[in-house]
N, C-alpha and C. Protein backbone atom coordinates (compact mmCIF):
# COMPACT_ATOMS: atom_id res chain seq x y z
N UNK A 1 175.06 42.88 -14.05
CA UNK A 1 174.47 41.86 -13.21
C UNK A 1 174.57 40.50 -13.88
N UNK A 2 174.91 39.55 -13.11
CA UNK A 2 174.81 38.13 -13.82
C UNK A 2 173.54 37.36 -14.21
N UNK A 3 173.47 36.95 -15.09
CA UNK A 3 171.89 35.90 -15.40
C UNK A 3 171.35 35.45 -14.27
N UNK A 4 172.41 34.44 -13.38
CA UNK A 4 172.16 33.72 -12.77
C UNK A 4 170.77 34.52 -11.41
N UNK A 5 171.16 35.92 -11.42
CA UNK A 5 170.03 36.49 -10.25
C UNK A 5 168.81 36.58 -10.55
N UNK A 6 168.81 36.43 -12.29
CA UNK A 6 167.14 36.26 -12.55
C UNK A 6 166.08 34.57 -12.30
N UNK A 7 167.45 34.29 -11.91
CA UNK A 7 166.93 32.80 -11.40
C UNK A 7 167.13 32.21 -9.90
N UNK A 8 167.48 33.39 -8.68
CA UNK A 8 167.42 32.90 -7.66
C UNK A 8 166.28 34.02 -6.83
N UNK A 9 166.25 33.16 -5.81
CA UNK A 9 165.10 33.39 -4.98
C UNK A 9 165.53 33.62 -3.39
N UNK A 10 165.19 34.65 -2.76
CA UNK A 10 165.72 35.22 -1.32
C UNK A 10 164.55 34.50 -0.89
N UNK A 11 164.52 33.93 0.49
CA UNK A 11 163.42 33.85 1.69
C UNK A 11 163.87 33.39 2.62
N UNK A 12 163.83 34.42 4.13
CA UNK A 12 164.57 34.08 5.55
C UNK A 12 163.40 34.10 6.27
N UNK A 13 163.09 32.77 6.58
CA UNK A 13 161.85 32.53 7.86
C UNK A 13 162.19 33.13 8.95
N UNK A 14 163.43 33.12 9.30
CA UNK A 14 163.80 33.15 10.56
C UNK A 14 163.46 35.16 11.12
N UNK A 15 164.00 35.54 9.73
CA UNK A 15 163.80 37.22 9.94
C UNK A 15 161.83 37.28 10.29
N UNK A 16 161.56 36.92 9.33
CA UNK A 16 159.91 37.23 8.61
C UNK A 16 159.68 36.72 10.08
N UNK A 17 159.86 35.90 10.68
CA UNK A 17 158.73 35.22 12.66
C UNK A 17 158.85 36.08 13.18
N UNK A 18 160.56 36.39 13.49
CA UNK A 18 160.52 37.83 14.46
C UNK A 18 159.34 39.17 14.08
N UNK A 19 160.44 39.31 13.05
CA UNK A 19 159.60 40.47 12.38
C UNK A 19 158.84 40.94 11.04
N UNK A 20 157.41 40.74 11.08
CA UNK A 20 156.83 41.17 9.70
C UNK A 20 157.23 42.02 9.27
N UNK A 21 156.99 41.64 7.96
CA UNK A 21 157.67 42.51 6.88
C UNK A 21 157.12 44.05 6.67
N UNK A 22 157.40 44.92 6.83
CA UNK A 22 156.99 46.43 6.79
C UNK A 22 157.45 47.36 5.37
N UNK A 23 157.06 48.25 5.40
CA UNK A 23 158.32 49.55 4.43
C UNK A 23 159.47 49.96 5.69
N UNK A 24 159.12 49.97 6.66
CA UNK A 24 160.10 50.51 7.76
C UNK A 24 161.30 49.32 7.48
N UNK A 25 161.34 47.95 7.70
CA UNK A 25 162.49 47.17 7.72
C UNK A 25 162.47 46.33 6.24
N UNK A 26 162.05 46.75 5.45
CA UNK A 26 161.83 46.08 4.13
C UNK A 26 163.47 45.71 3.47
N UNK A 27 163.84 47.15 3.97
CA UNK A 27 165.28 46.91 3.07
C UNK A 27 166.60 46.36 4.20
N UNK A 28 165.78 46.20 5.39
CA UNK A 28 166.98 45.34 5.92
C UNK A 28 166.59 43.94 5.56
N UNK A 29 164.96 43.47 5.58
CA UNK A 29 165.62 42.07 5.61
C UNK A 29 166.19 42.00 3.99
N UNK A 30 165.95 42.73 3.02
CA UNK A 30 166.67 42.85 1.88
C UNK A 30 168.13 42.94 2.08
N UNK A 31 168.86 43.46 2.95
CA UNK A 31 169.94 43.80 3.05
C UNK A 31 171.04 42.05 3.70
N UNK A 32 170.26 41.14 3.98
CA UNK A 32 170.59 39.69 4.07
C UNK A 32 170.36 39.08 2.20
N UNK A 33 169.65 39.20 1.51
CA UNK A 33 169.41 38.76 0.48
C UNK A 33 171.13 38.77 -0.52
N UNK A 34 171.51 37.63 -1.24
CA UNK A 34 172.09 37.71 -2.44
C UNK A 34 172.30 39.12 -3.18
N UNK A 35 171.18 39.58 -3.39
CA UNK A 35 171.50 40.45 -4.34
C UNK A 35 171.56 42.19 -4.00
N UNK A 36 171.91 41.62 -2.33
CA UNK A 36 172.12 43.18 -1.77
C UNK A 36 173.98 43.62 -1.66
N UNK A 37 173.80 44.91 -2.43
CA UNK A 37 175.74 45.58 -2.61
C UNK A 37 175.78 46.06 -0.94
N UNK A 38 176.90 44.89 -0.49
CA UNK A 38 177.41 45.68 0.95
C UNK A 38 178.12 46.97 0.88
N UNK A 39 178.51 47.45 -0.17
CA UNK A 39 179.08 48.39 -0.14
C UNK A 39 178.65 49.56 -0.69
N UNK A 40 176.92 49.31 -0.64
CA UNK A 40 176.09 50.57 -1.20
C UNK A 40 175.90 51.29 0.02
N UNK A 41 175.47 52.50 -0.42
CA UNK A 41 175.28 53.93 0.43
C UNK A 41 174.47 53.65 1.66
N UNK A 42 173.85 52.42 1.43
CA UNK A 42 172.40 52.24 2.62
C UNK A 42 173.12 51.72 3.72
N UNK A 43 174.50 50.61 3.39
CA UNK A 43 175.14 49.80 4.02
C UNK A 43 175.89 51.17 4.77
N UNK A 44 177.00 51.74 4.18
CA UNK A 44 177.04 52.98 4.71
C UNK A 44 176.94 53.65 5.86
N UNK A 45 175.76 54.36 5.34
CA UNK A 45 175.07 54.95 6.48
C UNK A 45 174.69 54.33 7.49
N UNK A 46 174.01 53.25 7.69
CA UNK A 46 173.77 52.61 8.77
C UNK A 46 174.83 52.12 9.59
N UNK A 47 175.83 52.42 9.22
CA UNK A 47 177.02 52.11 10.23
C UNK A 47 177.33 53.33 10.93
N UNK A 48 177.47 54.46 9.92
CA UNK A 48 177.69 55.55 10.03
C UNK A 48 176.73 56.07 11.09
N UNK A 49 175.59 55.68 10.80
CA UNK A 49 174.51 56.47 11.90
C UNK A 49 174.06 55.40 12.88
N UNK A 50 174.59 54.65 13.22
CA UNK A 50 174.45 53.29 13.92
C UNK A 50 174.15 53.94 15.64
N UNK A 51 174.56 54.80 16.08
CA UNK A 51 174.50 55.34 17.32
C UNK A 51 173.82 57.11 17.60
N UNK A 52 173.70 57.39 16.43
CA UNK A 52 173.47 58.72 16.22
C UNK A 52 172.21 58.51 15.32
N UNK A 53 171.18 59.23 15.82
CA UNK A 53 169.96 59.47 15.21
C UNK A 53 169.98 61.07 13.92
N UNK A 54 170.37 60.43 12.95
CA UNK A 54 170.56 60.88 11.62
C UNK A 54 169.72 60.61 10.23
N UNK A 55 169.21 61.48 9.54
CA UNK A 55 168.37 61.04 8.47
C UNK A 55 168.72 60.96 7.38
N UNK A 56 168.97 59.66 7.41
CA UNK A 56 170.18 58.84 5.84
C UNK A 56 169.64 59.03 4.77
N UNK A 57 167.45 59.11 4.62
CA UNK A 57 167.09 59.61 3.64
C UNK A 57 167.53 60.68 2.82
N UNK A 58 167.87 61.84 3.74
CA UNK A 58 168.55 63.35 3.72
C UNK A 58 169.96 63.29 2.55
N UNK A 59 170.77 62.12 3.43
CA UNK A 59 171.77 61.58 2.91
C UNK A 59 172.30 61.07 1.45
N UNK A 60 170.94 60.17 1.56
CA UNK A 60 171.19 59.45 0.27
C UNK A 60 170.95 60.27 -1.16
N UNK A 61 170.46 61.13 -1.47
CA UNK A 61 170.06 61.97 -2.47
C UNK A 61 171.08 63.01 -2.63
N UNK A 62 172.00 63.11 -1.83
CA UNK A 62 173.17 63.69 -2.38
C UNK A 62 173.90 63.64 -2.38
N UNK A 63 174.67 62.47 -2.55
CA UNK A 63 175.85 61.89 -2.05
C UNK A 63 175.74 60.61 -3.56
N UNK A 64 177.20 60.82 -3.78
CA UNK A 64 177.48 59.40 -5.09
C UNK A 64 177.58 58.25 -4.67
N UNK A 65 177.16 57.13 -5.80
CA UNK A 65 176.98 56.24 -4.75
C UNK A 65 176.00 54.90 -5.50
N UNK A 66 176.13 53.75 -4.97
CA UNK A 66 174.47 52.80 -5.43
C UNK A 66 174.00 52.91 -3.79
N UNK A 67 172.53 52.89 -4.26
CA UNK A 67 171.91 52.70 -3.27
C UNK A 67 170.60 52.09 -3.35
N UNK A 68 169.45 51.53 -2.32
CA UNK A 68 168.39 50.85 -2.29
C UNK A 68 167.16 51.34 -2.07
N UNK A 69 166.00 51.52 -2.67
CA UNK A 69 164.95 52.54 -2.05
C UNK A 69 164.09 51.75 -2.10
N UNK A 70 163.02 51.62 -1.78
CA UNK A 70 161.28 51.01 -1.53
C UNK A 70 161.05 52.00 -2.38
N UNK A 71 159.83 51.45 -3.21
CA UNK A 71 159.57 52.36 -4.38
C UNK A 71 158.22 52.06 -4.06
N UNK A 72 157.83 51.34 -3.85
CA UNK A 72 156.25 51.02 -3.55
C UNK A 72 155.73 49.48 -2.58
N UNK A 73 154.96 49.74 -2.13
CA UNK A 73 154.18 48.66 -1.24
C UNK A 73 152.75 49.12 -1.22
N UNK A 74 152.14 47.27 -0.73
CA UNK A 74 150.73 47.38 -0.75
C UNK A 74 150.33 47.70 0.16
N UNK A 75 149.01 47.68 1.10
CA UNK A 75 148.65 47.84 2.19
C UNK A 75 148.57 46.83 2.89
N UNK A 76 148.45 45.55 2.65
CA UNK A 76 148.57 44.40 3.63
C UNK A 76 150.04 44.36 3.80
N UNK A 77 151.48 44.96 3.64
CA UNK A 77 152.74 44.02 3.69
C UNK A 77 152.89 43.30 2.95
N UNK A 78 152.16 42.71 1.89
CA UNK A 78 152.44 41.41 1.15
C UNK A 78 153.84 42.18 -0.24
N UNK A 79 153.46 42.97 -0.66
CA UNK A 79 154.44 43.39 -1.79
C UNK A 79 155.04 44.46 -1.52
N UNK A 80 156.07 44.20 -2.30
CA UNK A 80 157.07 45.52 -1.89
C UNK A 80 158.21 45.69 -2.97
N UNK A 81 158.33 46.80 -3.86
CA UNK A 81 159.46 46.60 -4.97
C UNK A 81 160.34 47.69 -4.73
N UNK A 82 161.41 47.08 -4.54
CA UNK A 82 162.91 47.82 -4.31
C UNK A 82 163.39 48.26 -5.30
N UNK A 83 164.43 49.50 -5.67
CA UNK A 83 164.75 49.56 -6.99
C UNK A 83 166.28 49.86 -6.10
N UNK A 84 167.18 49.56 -6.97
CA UNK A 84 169.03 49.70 -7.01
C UNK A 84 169.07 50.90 -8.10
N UNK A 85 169.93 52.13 -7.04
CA UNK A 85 170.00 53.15 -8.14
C UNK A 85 171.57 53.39 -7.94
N UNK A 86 171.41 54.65 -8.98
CA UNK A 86 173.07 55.16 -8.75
C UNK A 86 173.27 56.62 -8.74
N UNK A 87 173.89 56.98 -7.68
CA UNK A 87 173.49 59.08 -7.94
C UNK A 87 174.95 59.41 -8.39
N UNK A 88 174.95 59.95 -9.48
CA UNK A 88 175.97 60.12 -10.41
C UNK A 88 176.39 61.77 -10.79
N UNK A 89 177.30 62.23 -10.48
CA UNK A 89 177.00 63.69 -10.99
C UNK A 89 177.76 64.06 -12.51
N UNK A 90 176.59 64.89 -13.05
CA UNK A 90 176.40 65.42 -14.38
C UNK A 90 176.63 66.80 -14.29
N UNK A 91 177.63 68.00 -14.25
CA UNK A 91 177.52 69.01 -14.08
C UNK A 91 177.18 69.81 -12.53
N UNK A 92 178.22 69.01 -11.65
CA UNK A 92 177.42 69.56 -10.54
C UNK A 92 176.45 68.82 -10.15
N UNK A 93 175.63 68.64 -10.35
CA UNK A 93 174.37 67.82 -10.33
C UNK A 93 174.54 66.55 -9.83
N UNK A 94 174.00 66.19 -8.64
CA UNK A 94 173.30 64.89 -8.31
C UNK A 94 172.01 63.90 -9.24
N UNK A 95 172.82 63.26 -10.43
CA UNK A 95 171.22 62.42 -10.97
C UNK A 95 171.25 60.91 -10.16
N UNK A 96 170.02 60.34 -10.45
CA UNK A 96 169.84 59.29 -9.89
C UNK A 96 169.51 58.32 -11.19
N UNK A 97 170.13 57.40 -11.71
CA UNK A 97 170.23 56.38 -12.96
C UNK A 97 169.57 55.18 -11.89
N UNK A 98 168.70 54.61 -12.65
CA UNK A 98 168.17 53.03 -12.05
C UNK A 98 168.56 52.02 -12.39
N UNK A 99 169.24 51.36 -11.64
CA UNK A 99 169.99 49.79 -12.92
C UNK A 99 169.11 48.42 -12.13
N UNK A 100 168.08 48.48 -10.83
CA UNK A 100 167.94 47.24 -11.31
C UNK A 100 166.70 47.10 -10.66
N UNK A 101 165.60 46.42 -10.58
CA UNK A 101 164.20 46.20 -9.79
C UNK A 101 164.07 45.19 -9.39
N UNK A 102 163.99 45.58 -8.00
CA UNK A 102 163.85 43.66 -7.30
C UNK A 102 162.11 43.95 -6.63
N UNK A 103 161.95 43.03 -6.48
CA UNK A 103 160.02 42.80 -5.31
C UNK A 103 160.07 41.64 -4.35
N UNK A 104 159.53 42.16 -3.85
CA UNK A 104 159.13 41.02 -2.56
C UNK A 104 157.62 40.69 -1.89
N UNK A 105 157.48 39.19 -2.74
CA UNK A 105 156.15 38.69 -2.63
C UNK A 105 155.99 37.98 -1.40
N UNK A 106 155.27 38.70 -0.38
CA UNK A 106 155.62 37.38 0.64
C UNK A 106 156.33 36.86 1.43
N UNK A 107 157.59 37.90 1.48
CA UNK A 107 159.05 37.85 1.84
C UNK A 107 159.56 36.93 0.89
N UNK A 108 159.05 36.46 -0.19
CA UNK A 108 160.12 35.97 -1.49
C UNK A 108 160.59 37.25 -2.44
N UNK A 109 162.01 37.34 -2.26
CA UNK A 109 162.59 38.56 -3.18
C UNK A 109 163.19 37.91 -4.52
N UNK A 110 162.70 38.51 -5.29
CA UNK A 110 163.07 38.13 -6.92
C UNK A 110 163.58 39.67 -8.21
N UNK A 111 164.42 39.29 -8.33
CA UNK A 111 165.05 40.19 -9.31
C UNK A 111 163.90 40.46 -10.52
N UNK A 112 163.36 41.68 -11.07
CA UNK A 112 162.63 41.67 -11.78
C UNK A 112 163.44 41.77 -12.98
N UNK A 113 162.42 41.13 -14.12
CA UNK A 113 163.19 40.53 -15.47
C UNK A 113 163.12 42.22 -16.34
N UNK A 114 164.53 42.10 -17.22
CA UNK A 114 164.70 43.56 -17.82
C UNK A 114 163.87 43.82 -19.04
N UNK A 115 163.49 44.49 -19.45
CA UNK A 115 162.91 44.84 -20.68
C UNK A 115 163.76 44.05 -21.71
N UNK A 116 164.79 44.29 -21.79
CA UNK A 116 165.47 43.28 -22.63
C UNK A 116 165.11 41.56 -22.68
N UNK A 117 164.82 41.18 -22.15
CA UNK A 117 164.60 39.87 -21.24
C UNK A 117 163.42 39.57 -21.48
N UNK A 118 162.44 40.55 -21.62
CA UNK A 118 161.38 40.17 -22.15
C UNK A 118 161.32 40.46 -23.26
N UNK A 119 161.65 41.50 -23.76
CA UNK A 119 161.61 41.17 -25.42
C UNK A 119 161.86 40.04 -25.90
N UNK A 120 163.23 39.69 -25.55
CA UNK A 120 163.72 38.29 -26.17
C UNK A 120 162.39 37.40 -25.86
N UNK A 121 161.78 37.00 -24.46
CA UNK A 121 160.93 36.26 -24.52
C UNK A 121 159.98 36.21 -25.53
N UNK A 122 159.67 37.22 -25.69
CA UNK A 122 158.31 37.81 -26.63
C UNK A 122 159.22 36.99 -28.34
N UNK A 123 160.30 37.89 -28.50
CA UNK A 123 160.88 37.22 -29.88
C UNK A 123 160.94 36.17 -30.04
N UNK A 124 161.61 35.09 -29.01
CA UNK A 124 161.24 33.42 -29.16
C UNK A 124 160.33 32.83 -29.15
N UNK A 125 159.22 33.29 -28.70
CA UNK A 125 157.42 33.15 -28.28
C UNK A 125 157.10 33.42 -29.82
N UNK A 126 157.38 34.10 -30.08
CA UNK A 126 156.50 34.92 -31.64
C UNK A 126 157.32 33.90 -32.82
N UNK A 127 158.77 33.49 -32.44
CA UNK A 127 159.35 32.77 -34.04
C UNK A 127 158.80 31.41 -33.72
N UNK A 128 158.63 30.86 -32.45
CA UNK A 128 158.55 29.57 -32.12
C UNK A 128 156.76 29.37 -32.70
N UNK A 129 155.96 30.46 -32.91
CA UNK A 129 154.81 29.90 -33.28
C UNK A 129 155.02 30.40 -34.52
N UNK A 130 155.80 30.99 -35.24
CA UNK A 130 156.27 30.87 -36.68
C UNK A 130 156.95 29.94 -37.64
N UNK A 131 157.40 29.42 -36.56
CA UNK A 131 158.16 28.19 -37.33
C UNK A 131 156.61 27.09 -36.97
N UNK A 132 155.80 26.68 -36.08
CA UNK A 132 154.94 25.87 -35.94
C UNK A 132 153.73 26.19 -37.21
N UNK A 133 153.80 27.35 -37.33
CA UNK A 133 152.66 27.96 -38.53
C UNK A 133 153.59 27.77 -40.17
N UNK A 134 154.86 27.39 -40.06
CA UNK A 134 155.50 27.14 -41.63
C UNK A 134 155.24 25.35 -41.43
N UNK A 135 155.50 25.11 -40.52
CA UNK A 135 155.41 23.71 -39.89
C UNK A 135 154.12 23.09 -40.45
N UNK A 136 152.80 23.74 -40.02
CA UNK A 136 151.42 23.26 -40.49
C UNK A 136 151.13 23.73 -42.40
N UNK A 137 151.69 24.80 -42.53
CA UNK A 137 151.31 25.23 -44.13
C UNK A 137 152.27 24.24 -45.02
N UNK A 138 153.44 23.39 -44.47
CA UNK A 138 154.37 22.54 -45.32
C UNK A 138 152.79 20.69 -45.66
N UNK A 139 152.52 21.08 -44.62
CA UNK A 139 151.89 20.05 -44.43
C UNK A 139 150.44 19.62 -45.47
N UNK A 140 149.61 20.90 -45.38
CA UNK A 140 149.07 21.39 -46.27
C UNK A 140 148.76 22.16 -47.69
N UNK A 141 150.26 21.59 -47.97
CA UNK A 141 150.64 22.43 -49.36
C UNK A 141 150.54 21.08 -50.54
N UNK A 142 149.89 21.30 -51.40
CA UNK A 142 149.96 20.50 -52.77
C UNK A 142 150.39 21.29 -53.75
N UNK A 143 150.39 20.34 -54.69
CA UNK A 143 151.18 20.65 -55.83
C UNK A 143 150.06 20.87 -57.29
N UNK A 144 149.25 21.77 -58.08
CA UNK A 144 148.47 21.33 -58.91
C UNK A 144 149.38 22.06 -60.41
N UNK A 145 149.44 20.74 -61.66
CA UNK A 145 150.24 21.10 -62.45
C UNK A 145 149.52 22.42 -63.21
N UNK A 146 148.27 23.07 -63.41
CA UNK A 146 147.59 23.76 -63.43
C UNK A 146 147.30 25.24 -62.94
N UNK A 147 147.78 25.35 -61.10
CA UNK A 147 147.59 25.91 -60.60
C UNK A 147 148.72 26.49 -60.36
N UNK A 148 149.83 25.65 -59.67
CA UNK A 148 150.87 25.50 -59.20
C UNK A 148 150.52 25.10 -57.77
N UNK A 149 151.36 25.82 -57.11
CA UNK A 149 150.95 25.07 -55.48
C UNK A 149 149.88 25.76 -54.79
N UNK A 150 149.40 24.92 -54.24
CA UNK A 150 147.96 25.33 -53.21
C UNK A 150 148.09 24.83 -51.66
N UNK A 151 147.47 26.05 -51.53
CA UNK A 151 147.60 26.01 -49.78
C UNK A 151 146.03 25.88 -49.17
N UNK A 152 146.20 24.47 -48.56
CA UNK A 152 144.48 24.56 -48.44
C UNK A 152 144.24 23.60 -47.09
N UNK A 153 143.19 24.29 -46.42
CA UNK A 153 143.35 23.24 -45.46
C UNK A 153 142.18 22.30 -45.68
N UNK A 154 142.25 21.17 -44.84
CA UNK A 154 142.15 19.75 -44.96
C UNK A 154 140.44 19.33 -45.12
N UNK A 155 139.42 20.75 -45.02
CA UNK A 155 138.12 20.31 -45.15
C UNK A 155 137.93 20.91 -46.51
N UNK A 156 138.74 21.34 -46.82
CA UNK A 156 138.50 21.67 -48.50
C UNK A 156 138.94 21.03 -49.55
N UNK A 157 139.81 20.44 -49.41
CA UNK A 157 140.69 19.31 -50.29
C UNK A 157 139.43 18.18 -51.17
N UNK A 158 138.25 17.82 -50.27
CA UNK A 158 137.29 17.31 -50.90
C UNK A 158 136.90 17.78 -52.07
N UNK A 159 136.25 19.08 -52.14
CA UNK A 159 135.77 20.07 -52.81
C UNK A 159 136.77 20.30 -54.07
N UNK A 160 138.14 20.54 -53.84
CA UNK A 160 139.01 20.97 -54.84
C UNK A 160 139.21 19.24 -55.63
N UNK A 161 139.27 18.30 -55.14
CA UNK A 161 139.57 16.94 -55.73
C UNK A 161 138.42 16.89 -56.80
N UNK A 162 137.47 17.15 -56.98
CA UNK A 162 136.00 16.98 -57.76
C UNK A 162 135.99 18.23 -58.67
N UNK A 163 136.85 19.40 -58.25
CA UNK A 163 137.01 20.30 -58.99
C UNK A 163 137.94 19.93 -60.06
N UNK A 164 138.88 19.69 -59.37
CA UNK A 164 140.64 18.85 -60.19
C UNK A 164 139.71 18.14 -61.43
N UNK A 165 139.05 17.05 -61.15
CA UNK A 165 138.59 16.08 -61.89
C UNK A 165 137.55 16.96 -63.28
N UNK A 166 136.57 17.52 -62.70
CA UNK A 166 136.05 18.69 -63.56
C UNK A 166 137.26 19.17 -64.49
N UNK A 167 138.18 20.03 -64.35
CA UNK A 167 139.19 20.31 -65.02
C UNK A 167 140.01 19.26 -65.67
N UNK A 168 140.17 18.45 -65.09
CA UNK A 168 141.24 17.58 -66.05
C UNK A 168 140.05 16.97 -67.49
N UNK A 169 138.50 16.47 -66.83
CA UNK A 169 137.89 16.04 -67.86
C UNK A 169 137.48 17.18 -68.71
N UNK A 170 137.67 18.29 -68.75
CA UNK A 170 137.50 19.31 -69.76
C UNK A 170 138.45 19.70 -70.46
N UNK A 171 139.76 19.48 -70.06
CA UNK A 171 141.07 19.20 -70.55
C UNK A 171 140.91 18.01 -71.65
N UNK A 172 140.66 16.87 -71.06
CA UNK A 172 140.62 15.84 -72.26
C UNK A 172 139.49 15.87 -73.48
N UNK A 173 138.23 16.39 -72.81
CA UNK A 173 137.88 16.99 -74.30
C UNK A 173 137.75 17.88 -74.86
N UNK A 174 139.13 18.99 -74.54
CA UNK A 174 139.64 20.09 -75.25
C UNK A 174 140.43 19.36 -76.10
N UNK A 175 141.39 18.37 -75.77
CA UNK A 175 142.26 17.67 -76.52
C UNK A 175 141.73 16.96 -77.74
N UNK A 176 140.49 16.05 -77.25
CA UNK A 176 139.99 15.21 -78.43
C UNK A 176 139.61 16.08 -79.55
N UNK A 177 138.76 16.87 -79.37
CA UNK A 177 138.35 17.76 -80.32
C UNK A 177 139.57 18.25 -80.79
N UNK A 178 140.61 18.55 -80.44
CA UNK A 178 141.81 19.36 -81.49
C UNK A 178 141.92 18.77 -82.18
């Protein structure tokens, strides 16, 4: 899938006046959206069964293929998340692999962001207040020829300056006396 779908946005007024949005027509007005494959199994069948009362549900689960399912909705109509799968066979076997999650808020359809996608977020989120936290400790770092460097923040520096001074004048009359 390209980047660019995690940054566009489906919404057809014109569908949504006629007809509210349901689980029954969810995935047609999805099926106008950008990020619907005309040449998935759903597209398909509905041509296929376009005149003939046939149950494509039946269909779709065994047959290879991408295809589109409603995976969940609320009870008002307001949400609805589609998932893009793929039925692949493994031994005989019909599996179903998931490659992508879209939702629809409102009749706004948006590609949901991948686990990958958020990690990264999370990783740039987490270094970007790491570099701001080396950022503030550069700031607050002195130098004591004594100590070496000290990391201190800025309501203590009073306290350690009167300390410094304590030490250095016990220093000088460690010296005199030698």
């Amino acid at each position: 899938m390209k980047d660019s779908e995690f940054n566009q946005v489906f919404y057809c007024p014109e569908f949504i006046n006629t007809n509210p949005l349901t689980k029954e027509n969810i995935l047609e007005y999805f099926s106008y959206s950008p990020f619907y494959d005309e040449f998935s199994l759903n597209q398909i069948f509905k041509m296929q069964s376009r005149f003939a009362q046939i149950n494509i549900d039946k269909f779709m689960n065994q047959t290879k293929g991408i295809f589109y399912e409603v995976i969940e909705s609320n009870s008002e109509n307001t949400l609805f998340i589609i998932i893009k799968k793929e039925n692949v066979s493994i031994n005989n076997k019909i599996v179903s692999n998931n490659l992508t999650v879209y939702f629809s808020i409102l009749g706004y359809v948006y590609r949901a962001p991948t686990l990958e996608l958020l990690e990264n977020k999370a990783i740039i989120t987490m270094l970007y207040n790491l570099s701001k936290a080396l950022d503030l400790s550069e700031k607050s770092k002195r130098y004591d020829f004594l100590k070496g460097r000290i990391f201190e923040s800025n309501d203590t520096i009073e306290v350690n300056e009167e300390e410094n001074r304590f030490l250095l004048n016990t220093l000088q009359e460690f010296i005199k006396k030698s």
